[in-house]
C-alpha atoms as a PDB file:
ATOM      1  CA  UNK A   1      13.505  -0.211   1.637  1.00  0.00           C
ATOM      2  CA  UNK A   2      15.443  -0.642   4.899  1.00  0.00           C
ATOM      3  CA  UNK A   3      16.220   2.960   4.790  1.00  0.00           C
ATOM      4  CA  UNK A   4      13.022   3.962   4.743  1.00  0.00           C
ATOM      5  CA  UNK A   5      11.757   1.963   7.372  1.00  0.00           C
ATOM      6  CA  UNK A   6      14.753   3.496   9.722  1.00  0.00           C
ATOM      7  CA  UNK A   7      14.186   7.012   8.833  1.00  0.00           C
ATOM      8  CA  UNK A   8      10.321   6.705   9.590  1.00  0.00           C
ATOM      9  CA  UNK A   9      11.027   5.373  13.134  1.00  0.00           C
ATOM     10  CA  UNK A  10      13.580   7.994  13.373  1.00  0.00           C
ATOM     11  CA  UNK A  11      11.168  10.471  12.455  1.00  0.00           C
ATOM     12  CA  UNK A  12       8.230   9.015  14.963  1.00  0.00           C
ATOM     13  CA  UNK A  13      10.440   8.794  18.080  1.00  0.00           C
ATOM     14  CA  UNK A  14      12.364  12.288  17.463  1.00  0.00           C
ATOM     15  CA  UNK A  15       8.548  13.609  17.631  1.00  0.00           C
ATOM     16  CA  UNK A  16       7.554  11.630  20.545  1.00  0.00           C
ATOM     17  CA  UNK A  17      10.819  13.275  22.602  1.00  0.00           C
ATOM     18  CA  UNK A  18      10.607  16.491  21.641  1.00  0.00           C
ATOM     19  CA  UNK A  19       7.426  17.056  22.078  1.00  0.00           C
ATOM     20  CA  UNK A  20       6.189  17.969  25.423  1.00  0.00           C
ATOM     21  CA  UNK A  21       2.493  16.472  26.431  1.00  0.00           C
ATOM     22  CA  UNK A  22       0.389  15.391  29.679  1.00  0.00           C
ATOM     23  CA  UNK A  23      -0.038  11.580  30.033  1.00  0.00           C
ATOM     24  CA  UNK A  24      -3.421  10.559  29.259  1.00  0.00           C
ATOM     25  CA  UNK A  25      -4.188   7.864  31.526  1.00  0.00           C
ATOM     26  CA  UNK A  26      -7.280   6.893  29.592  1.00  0.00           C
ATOM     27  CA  UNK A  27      -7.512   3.415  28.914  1.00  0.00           C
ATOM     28  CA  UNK A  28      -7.869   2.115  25.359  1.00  0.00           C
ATOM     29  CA  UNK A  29      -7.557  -1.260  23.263  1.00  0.00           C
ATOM     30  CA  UNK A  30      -4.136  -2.197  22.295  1.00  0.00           C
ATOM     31  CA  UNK A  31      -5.014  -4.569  19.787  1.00  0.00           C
ATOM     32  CA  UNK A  32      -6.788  -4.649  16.223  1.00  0.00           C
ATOM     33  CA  UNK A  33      -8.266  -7.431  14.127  1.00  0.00           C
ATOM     34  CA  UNK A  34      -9.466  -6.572  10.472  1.00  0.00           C
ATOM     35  CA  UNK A  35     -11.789  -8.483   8.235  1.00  0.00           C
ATOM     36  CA  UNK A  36     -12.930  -6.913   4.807  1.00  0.00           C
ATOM     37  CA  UNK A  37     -12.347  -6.759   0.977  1.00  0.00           C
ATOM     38  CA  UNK A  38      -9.079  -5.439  -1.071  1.00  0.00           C
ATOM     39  CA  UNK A  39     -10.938  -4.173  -4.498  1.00  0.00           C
ATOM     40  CA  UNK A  40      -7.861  -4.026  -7.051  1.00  0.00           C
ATOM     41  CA  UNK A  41      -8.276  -0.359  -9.425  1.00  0.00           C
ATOM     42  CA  UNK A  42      -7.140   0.428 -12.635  1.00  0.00           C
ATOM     43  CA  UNK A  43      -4.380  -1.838 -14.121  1.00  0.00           C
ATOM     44  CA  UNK A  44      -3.995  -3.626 -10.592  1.00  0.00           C
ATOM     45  CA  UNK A  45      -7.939  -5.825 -11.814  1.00  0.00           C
ATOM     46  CA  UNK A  46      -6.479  -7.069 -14.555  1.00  0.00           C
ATOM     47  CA  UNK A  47      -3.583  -9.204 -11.865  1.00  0.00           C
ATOM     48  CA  UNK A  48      -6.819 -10.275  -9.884  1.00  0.00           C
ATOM     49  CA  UNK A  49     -10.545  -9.726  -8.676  1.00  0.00           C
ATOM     50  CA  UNK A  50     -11.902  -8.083  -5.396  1.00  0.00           C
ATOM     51  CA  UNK A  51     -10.066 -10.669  -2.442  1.00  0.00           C
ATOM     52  CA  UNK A  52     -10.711 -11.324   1.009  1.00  0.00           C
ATOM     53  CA  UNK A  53      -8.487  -9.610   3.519  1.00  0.00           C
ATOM     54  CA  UNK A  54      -7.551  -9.705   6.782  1.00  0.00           C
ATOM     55  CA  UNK A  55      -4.902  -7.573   9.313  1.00  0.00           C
ATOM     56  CA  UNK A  56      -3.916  -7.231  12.825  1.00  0.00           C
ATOM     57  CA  UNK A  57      -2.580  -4.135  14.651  1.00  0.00           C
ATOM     58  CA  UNK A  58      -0.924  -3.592  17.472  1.00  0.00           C
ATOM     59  CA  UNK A  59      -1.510   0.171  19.136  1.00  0.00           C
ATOM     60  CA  UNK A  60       0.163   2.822  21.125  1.00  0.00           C
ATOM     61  CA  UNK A  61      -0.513   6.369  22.122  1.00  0.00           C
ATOM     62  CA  UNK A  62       1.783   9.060  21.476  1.00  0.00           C
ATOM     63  CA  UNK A  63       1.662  12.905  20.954  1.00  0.00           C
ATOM     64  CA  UNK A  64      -1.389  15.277  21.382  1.00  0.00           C
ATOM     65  CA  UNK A  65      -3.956  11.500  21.418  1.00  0.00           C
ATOM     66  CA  UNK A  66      -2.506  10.426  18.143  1.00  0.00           C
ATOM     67  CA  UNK A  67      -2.339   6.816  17.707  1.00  0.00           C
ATOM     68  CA  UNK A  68       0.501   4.990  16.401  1.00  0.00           C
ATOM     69  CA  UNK A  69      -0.038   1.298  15.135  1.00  0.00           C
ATOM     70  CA  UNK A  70       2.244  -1.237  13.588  1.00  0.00           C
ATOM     71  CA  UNK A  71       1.296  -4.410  12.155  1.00  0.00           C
ATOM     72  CA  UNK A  72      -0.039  -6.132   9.092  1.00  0.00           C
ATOM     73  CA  UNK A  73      -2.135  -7.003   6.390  1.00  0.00           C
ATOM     74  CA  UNK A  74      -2.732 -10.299   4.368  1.00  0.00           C
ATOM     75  CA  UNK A  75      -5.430 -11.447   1.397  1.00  0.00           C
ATOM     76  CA  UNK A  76      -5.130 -14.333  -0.809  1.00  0.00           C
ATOM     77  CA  UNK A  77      -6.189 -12.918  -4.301  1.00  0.00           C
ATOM     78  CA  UNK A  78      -9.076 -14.391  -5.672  1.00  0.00           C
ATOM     79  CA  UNK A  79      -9.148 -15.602  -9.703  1.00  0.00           C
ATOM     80  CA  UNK A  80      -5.483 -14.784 -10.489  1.00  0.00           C
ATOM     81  CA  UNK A  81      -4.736 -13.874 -14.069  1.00  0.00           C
ATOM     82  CA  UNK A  82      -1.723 -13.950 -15.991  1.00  0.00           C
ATOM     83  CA  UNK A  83       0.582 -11.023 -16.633  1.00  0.00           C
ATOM     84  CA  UNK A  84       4.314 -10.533 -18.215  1.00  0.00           C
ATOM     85  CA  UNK A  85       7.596 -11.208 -16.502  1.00  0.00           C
ATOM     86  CA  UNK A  86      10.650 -10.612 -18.170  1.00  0.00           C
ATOM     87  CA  UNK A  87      13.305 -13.047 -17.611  1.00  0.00           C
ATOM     88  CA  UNK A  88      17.297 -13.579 -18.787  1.00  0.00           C
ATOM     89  CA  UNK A  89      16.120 -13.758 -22.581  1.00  0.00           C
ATOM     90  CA  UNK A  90      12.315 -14.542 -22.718  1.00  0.00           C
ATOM     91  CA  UNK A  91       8.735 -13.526 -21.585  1.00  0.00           C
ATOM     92  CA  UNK A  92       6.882 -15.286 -19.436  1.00  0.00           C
ATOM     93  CA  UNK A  93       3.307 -15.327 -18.361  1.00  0.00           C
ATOM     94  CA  UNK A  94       2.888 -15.796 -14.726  1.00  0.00           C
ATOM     95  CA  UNK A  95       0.824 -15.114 -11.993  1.00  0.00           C
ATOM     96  CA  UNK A  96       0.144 -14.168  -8.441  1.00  0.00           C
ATOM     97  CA  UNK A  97       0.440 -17.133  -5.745  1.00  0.00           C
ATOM     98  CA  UNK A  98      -0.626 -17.627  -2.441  1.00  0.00           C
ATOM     99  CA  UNK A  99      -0.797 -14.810  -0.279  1.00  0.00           C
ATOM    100  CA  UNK A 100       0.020 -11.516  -0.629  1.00  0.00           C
ATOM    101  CA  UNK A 101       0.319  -8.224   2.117  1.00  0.00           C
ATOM    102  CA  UNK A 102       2.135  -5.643   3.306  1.00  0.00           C
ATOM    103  CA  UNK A 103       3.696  -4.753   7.223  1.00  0.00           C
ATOM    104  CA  UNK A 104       4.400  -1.633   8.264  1.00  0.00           C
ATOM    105  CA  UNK A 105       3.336   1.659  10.511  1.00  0.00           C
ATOM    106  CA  UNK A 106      -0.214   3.230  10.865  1.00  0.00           C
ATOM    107  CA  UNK A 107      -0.437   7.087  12.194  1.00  0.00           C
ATOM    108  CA  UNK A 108      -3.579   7.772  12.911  1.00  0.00           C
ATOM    109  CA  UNK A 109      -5.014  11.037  14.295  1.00  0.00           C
ATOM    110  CA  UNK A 110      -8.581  10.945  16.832  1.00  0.00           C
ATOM    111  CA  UNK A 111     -11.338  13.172  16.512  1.00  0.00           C
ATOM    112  CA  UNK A 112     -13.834  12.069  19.019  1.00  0.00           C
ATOM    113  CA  UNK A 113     -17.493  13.098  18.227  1.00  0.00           C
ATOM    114  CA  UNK A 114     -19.283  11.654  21.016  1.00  0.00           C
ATOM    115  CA  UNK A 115     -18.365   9.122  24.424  1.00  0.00           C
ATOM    116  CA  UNK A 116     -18.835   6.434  22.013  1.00  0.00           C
ATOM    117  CA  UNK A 117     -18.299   7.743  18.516  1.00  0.00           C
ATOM    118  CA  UNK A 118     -14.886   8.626  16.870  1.00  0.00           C
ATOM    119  CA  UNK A 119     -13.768   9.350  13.970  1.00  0.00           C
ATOM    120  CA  UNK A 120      -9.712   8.447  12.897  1.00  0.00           C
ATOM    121  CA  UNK A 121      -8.114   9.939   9.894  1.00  0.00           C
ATOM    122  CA  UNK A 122      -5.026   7.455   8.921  1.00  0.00           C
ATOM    123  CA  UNK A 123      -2.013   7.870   7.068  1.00  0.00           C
ATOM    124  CA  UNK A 124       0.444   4.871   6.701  1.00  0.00           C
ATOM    125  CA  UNK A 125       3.938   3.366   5.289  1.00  0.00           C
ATOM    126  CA  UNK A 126       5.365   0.116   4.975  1.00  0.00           C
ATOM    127  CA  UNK A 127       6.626  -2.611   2.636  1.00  0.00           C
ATOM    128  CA  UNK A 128       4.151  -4.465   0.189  1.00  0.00           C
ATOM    129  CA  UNK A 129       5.032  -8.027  -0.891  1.00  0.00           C
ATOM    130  CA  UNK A 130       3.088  -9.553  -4.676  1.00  0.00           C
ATOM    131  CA  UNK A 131       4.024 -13.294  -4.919  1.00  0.00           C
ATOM    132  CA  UNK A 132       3.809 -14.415  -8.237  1.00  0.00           C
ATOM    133  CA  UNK A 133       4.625 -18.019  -9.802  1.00  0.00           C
ATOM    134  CA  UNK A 134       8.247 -18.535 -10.770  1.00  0.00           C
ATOM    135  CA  UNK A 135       7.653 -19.780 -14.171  1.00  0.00           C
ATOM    136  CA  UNK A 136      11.507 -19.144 -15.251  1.00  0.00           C
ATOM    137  CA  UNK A 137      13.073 -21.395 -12.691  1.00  0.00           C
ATOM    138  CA  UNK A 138      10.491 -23.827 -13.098  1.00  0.00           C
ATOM    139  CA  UNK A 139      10.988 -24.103 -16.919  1.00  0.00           C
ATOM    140  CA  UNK A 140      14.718 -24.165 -16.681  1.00  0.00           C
ATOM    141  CA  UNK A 141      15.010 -27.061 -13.808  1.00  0.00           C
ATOM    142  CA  UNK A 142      12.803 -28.891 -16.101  1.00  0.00           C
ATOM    143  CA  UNK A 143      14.637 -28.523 -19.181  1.00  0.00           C
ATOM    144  CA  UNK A 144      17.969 -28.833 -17.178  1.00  0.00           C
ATOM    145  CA  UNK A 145      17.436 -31.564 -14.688  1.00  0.00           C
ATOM    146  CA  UNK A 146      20.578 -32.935 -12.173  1.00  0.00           C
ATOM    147  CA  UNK A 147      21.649 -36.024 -12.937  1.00  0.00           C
ATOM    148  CA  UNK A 148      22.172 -38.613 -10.754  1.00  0.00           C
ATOM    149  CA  UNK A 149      25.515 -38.191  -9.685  1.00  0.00           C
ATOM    150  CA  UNK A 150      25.052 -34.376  -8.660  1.00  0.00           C
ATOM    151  CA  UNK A 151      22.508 -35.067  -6.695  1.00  0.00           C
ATOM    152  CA  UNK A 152      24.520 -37.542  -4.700  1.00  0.00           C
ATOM    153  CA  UNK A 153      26.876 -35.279  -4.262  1.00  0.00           C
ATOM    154  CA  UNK A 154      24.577 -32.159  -3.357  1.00  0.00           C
ATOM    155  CA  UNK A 155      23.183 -34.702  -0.245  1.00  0.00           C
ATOM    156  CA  UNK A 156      26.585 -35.619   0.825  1.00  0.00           C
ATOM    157  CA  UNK A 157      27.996 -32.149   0.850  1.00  0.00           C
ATOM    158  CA  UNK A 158      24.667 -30.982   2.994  1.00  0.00           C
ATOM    159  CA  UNK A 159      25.120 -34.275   5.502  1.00  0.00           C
ATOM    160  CA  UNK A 160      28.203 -32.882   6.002  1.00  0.00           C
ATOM    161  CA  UNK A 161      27.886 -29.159   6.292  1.00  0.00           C
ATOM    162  CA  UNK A 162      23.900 -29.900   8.270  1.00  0.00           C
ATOM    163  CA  UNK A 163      22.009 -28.560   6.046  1.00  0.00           C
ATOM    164  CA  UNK A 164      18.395 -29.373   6.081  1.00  0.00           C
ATOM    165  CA  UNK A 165      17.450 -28.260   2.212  1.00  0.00           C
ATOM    166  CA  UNK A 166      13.599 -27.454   1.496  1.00  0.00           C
ATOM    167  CA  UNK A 167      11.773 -27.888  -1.561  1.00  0.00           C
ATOM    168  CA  UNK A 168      11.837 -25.143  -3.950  1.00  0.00           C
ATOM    169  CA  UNK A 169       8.352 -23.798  -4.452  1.00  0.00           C
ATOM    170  CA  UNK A 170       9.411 -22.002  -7.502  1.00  0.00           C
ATOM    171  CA  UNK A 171       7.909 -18.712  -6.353  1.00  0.00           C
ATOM    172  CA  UNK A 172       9.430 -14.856  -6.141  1.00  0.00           C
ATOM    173  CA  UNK A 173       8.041 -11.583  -5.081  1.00  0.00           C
ATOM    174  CA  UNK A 174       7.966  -7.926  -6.127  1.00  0.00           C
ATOM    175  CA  UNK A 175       8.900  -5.648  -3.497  1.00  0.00           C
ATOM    176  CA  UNK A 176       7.448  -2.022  -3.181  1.00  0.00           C
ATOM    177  CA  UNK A 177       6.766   0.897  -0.854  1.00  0.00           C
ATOM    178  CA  UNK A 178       3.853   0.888   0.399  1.00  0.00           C
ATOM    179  CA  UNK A 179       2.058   4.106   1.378  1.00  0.00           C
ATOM    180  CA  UNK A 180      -1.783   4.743   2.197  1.00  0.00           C
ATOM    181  CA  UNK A 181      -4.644   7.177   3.348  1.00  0.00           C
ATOM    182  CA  UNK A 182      -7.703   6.072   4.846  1.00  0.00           C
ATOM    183  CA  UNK A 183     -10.368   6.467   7.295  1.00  0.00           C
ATOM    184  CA  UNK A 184     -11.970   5.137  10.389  1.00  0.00           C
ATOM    185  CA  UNK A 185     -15.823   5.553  11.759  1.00  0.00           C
ATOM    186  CA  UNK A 186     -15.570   3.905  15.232  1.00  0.00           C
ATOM    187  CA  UNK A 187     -18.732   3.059  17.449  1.00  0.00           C
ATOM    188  CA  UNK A 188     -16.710   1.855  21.089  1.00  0.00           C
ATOM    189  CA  UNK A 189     -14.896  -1.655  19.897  1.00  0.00           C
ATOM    190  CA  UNK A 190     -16.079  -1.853  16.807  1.00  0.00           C
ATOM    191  CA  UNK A 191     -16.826   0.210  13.696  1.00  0.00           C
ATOM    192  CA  UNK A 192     -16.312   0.690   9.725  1.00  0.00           C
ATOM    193  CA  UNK A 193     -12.705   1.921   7.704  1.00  0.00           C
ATOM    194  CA  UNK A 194     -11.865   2.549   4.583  1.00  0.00           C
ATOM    195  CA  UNK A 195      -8.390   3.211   2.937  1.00  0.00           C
ATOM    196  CA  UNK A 196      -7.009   4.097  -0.453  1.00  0.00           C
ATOM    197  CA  UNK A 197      -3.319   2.220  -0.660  1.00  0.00           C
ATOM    198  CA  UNK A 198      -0.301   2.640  -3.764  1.00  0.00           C
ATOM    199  CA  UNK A 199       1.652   0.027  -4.328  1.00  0.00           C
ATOM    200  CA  UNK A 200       4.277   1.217  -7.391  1.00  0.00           C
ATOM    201  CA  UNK A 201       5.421  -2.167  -7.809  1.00  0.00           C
ATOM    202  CA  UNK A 202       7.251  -0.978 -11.531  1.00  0.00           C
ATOM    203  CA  UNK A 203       8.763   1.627  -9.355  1.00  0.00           C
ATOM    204  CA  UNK A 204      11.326  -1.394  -8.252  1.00  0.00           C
ATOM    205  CA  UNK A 205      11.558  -3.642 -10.889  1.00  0.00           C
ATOM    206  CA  UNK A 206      12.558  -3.893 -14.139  1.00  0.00           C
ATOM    207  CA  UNK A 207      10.801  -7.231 -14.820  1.00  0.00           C
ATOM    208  CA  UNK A 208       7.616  -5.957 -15.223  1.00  0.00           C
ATOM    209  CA  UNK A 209       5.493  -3.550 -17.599  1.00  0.00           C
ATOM    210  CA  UNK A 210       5.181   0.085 -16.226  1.00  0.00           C
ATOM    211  CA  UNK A 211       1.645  -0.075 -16.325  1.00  0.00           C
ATOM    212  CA  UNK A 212       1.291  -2.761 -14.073  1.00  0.00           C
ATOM    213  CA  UNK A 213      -1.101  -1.192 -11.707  1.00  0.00           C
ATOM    214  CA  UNK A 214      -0.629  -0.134  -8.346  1.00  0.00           C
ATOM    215  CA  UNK A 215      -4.025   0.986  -6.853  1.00  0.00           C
ATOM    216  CA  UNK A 216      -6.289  -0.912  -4.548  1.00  0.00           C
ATOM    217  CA  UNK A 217      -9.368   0.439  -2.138  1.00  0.00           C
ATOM    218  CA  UNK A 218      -9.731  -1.408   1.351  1.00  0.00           C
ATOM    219  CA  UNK A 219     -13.223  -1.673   3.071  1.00  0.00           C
ATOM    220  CA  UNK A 220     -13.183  -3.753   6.578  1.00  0.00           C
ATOM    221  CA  UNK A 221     -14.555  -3.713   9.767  1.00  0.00           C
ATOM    222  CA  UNK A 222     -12.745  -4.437  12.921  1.00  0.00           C
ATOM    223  CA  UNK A 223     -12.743  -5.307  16.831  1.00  0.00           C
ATOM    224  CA  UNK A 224     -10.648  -3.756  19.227  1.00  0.00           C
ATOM    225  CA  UNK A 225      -9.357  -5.296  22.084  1.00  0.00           C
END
């Protein structure tokens, strides 16, 4: 995932030298907040129902008024259901908890109808996060509990190695590309977008059923600043 991430700014700055372009000295907002609804399609509304979402962007011009932005998006899913995880040597029925959202890069190209009217067509890539209960640690811990003695010994060892050790929250993630294609009706600082995003989460991991799901539709509006 890593990889991906390098070759994309790779790709965006390579553009951004080689291409030769006249400064446009237009002001515009730098900064994006998002408020709307993630509606889950297919397979992906049988994990959970249509959630609240939010996102902030940070923006920059670059080539020919293209817009690049970079930043992220959050929503807690709403009504979580169960679905299978395949641990060491059992199934287990989990599901998604707390939130959930991806980060990455925006491109987004201007067509400008009017002073105050544009139009943005967006194409984007990043790295999508799905937290999900931990239901195989939790089990085992609670079948296998320290005794006494080890757990003496665990604080003693941290004391002296300063270690300040958390509680586990018995959660883990699946990790997947994220790529998207969307658009954006702007009316000065505010306006209307809509964006189609793929998540192949099965694309990643092997603990999960290949027909997962990995469709969702975003609707939001948003302020520019």
């Amino acid at each position: 995932m890593r990889k991906l991430f390098i070759l994309f700014l790779i790709f965006v700055y390579g553009n951004i030298e080689a291409q030769e372009f006249k400064i446009d000295s237009t002001k515009y907002e730098r900064f994006k907040i998002e408020y709307g609804m993630l509606i889950p399609l297919g397979n992906l509304k049988e994990k959970f129902e249509t959630s609240h979402e939010i996102g902030f962007w940070y923006r920059t011009r670059i080539a020919h008024n293209d817009l690049l932005d970079i930043g992220f998006n959050l929503n807690l899913p709403s009504s979580p259901k169960r679905f299978n995880y395949y641990g060491k040597d059992s199934i287990f029925r989990v599901k998604t908890k707390g939130l959930n959202g991806m980060f990455g890069f925006r491109m987004n190209k201007l067509y400008k109808l009017n002073q105050n009217i544009a139009l943005e067509w967006r194409s984007s890539i990043g790295y999508h996060f799905f937290i999900f209960d931990d239901l195989e640690n939790r089990l085992y811990d609670k079948k296998n509990p320290p005794s006494q003695a080890e757990i003496d010994k665990q604080i003693e060892e941290d004391r002296k190695n300063n270690v300040i050790r958390t509680k586990n929250t018995y959660s883990k993630a699946l990790s997947s590309l994220y790529l998207g294609q969307g658009f954006t009706l702007n009316y000065k600082q505010i306006g209307l977008q809509c964006n189609y995003n793929f998540t192949p989460y099965n694309w990643f991991s092997k603990k999960i059923d290949g027909h997962f799901g990995n469709s969702s539709l975003s609707i939001s509006t948003f302020y520019k600043f």
